[in-house]
Protein backbone atom coordinates (compact mmCIF):
# COMPACT_ATOMS: atom_id res chain seq x y z
CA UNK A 1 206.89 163.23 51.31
CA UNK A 2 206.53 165.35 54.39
CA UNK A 3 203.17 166.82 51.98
CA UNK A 4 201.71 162.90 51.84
CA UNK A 5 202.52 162.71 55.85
CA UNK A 6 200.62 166.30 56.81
CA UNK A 7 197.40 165.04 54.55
CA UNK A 8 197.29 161.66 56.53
CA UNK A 9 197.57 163.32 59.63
CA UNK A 10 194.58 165.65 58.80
CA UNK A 11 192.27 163.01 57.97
CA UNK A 12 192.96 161.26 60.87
CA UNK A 13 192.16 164.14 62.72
CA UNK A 14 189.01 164.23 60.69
CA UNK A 15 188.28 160.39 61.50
CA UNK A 16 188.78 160.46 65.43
CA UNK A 17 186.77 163.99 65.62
CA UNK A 18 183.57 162.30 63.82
CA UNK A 19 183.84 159.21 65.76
CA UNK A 20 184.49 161.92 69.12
CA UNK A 21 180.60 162.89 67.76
CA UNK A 22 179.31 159.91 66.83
CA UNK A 23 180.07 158.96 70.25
CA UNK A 24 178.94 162.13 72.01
CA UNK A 25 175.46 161.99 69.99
CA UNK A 26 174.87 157.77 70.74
CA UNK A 27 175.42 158.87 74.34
CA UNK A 28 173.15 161.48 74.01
CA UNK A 29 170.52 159.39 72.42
CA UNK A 30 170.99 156.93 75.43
CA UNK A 31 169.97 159.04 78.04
CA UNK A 32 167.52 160.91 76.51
CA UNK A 33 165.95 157.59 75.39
CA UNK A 34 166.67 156.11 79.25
CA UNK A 35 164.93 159.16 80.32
CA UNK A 36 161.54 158.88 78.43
CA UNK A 37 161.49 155.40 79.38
CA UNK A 38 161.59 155.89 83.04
CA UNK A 39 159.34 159.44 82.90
CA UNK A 40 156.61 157.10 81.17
CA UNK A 41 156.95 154.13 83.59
CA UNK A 42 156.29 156.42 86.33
CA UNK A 43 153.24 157.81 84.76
CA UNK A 44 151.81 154.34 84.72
CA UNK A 45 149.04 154.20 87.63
CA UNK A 46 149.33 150.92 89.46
CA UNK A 47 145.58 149.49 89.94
CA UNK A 48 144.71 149.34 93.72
CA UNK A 49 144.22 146.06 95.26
CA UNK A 50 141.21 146.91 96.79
CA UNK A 51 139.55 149.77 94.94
CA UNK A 52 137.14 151.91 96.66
CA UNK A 53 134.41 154.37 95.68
CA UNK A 54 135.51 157.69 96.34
CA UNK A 55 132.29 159.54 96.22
CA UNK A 56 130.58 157.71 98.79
CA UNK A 57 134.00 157.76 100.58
CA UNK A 58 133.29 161.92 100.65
CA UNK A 59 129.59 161.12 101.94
CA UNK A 60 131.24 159.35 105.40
CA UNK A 61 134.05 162.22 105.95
CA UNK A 62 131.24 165.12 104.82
CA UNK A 63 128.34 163.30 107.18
CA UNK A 64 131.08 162.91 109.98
CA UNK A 65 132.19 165.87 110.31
CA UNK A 66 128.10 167.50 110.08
CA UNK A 67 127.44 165.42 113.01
CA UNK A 68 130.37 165.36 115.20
CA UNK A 69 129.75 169.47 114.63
CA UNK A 70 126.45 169.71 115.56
CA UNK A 71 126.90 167.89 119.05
CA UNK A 72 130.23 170.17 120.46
CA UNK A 73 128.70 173.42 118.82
CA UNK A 74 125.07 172.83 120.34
CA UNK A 75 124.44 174.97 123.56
CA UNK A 76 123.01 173.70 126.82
CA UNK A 77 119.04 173.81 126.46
CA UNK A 78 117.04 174.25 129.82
CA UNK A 79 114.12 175.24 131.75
CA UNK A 80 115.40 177.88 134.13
CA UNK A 81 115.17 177.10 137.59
CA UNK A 82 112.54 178.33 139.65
CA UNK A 83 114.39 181.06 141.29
CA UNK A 84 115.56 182.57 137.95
CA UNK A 85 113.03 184.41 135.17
CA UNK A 86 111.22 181.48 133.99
CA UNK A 87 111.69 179.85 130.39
CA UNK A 88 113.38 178.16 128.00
CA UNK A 89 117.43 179.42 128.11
CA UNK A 90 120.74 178.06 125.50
CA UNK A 91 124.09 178.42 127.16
CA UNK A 92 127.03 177.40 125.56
CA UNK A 93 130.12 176.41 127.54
CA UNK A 94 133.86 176.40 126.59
CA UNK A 95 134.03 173.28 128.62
CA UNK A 96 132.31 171.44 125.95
CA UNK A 97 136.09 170.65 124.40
CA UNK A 98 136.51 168.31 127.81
CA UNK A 99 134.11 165.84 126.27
CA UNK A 100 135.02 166.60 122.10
CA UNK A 101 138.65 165.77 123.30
CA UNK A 102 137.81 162.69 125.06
CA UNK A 103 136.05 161.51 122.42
CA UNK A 104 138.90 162.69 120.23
CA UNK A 105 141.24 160.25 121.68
CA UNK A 106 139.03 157.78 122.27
CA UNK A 107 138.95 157.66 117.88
CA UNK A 108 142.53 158.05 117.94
CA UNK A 109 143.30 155.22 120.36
CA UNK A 110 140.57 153.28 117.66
CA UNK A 111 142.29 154.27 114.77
CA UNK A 112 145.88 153.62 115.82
CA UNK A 113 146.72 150.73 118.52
CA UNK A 114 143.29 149.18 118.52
CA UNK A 115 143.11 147.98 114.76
CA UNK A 116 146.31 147.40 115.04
CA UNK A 117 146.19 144.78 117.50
CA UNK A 118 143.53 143.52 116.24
CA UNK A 119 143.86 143.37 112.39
CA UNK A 120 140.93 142.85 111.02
CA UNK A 121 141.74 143.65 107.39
CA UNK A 122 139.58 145.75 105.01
CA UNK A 123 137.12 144.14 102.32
CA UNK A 124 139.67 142.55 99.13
CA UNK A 125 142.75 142.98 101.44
CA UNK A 126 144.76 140.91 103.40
CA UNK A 127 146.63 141.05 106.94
CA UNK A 128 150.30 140.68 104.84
CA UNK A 129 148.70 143.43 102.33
CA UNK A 130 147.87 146.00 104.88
CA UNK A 131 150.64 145.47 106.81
CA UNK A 132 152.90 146.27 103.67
CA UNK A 133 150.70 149.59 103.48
CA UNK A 134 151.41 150.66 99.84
CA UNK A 135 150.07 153.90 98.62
CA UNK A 136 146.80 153.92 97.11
CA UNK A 137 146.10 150.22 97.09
CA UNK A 138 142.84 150.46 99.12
CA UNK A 139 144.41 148.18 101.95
CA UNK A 140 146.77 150.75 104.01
CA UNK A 141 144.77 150.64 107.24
CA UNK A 142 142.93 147.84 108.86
CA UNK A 143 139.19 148.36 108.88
CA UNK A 144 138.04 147.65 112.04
CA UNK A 145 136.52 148.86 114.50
CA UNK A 146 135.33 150.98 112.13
CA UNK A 147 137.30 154.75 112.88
CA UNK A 148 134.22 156.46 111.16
CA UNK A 149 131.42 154.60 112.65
CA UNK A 150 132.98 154.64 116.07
CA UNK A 151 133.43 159.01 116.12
CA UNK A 152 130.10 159.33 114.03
CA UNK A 153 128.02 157.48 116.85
CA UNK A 154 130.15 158.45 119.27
CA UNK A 155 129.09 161.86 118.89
CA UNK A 156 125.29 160.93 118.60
CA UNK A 157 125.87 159.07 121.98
CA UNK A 158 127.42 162.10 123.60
CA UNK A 159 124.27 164.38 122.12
CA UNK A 160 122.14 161.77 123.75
CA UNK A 161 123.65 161.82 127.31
CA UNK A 162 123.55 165.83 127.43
CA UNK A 163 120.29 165.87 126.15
CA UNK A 164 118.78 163.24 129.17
CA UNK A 165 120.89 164.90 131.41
CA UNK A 166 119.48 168.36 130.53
CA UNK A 167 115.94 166.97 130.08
CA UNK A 168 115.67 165.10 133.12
CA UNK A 169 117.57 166.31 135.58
CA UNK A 170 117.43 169.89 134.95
CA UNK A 171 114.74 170.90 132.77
CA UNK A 172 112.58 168.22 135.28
CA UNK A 173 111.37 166.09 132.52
CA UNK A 174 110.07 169.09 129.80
CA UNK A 175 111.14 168.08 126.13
CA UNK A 176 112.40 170.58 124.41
CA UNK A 177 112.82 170.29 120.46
CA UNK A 178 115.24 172.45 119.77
CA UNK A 179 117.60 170.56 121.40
CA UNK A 180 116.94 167.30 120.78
CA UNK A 181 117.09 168.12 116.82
CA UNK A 182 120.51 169.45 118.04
CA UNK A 183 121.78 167.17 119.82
CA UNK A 184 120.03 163.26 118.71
CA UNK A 185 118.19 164.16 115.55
CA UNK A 186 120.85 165.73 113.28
CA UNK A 187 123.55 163.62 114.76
CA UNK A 188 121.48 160.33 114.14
CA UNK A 189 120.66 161.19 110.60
CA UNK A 190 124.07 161.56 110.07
CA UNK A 191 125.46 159.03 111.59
CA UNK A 192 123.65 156.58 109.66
CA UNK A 193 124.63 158.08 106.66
CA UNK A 194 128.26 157.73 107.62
CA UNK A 195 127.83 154.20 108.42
CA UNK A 196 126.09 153.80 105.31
CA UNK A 197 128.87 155.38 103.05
CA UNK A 198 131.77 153.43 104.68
CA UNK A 199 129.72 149.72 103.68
CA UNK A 200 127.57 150.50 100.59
CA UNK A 201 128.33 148.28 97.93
CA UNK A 202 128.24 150.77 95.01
CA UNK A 203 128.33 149.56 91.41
CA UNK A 204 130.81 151.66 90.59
CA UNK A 205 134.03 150.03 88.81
CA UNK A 206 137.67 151.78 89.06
CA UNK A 207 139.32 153.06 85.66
CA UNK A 208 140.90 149.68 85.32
CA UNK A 209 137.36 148.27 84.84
CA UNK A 210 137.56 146.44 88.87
CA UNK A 211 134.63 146.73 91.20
CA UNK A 212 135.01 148.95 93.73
CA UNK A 213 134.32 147.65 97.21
CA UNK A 214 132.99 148.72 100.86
CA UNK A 215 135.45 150.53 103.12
CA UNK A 216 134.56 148.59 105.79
CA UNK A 217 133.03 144.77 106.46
CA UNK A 218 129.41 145.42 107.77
CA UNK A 219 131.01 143.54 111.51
CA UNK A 220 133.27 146.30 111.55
CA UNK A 221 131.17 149.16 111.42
CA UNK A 222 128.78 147.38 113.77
CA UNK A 223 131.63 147.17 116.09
CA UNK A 224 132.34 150.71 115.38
CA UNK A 225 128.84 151.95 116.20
CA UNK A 226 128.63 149.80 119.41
CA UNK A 227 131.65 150.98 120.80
CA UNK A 228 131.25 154.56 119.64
CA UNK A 229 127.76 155.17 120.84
CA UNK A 230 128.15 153.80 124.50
CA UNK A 231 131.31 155.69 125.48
CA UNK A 232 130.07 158.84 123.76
CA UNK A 233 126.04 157.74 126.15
CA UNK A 234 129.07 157.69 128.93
CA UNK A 235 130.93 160.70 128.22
CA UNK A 236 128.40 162.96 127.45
CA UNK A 237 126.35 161.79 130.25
CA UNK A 238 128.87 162.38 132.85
CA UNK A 239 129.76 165.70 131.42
CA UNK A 240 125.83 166.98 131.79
CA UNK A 241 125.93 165.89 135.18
CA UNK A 242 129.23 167.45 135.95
CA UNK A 243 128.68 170.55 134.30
CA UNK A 244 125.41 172.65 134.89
CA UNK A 245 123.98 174.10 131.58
CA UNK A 246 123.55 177.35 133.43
CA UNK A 247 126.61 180.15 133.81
CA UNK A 248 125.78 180.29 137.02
CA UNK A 249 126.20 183.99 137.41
CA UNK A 250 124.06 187.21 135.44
CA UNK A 251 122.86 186.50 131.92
CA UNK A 252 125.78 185.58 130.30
CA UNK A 253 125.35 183.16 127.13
CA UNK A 254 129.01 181.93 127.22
CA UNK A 255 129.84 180.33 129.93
CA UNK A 256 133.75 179.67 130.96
């Protein structure tokens, strides 16, 4: 008798430690399977709303930066004054960041409270879309003025006041090509090309198959290149007539 009770009480020792594993293992399988689910879910790429063209994107932050460059690393170019050994001299002066952080701002105050208060939403986007701002759907900023256009031709415009200033007033009218490849040519050339990367219409099509589109309406970069180009004509201008290209003392090419 007490032999019949010890064998039932094994197998049901047996019976609750297989259903302890079957348990155990269905768990197991549960969260393992949960956590393939969610790993591939996240892999998923969500398609943009507004797809862009990334290449020609590169082109406008690439032809940006050339020109904004060549303007605030460009030294003063003169004609010595009469009292000094005649010629052509180059100075450059530290107090060239006055104007390049002006100008600075200036895109900053675009960028930031300007659109904002405006909102003047980017090509395939909305006002609700941008304001939601999700990552990677093409539509997290507003679009104009245009940021790019306004700091591209901002910088040409600042090249172009220094270079009248220099020309005119201190050089008394002799051209000098040096620096106006420095500080319109280059600048010009690559402003355009900025503007022209930010609004191209490229045939290009996203890996979902959708057409890309401009980063900017063709209004906005005008507005951009408007507004850019005069205050940089104003900044630079005043600078040049604020700050003589010479040192003012010896030879010295740097001038604090």
């Amino acid at each position: 008798m007490s032999r019949a009770r010890h064998g039932r009480r094994a197998d049901d020792g047996r019976l609750i430690r297989m259903r302890i594993r079957e348990i155990v293992l269905a768990t197991l399988g549960l969260v393992s399977a949960s956590f393939a689910y969610s790993t591939e879910a996240s892999a998923q790429t969500v398609p943009a709303i507004a797809p862009r063209d990334e290449t020609w994107g590169t082109v406008s932050h690439v032809m940006l930066g050339v020109g904004a460059g060549t303007v605030f690393l460009m030294p003063r170019v003169y004609y010595s004054d009469p009292e000094s050994t005649v010629g052509w001299k180059g100075r450059w002066h530290f107090s060239m960041f006055a104007p390049a952080m002006t100008m600075a701002a200036a895109t900053f105050l675009v960028d930031g409270p300007i659109r904002n208060a405006l909102q003047y939403p980017r090509p395939g986007c909305t006002v609700d879309q941008t304001l939601v701002a999700n990552t990677n759907s093409g539509c997290e900023t507003f679009g104009g003025p245009s940021t790019h256009a306004f700091a591209s031709w901002g910088a040409t415009g600042v090249g172009t006041g220094i270079f009248l200033v220099d020309t005119i007033k201190f050089s008394k009218g002799r051209f000098n090509a040096g620096s106006f490849i420095g500080n319109i040519g280059v600048p010009l050339v690559a402003s355009i090309l900025t503007s022209v990367g930010r609004g191209v219409e490229s045939p290009a099509v996203d890996e979902f198959g959708t057409q890309t589109l401009p980063y900017e309406t063709s209004n906005q970069i005008i507005a951009g290149t408007f507004a850019g180009f005069f205050s940089g004509l104003l900044v630079g201008g005043a600078y040049a007539l604020l700050q003589r290209p010479s040192c003012g003392y010896g030879n010295a090419i740097f001038c604090w």
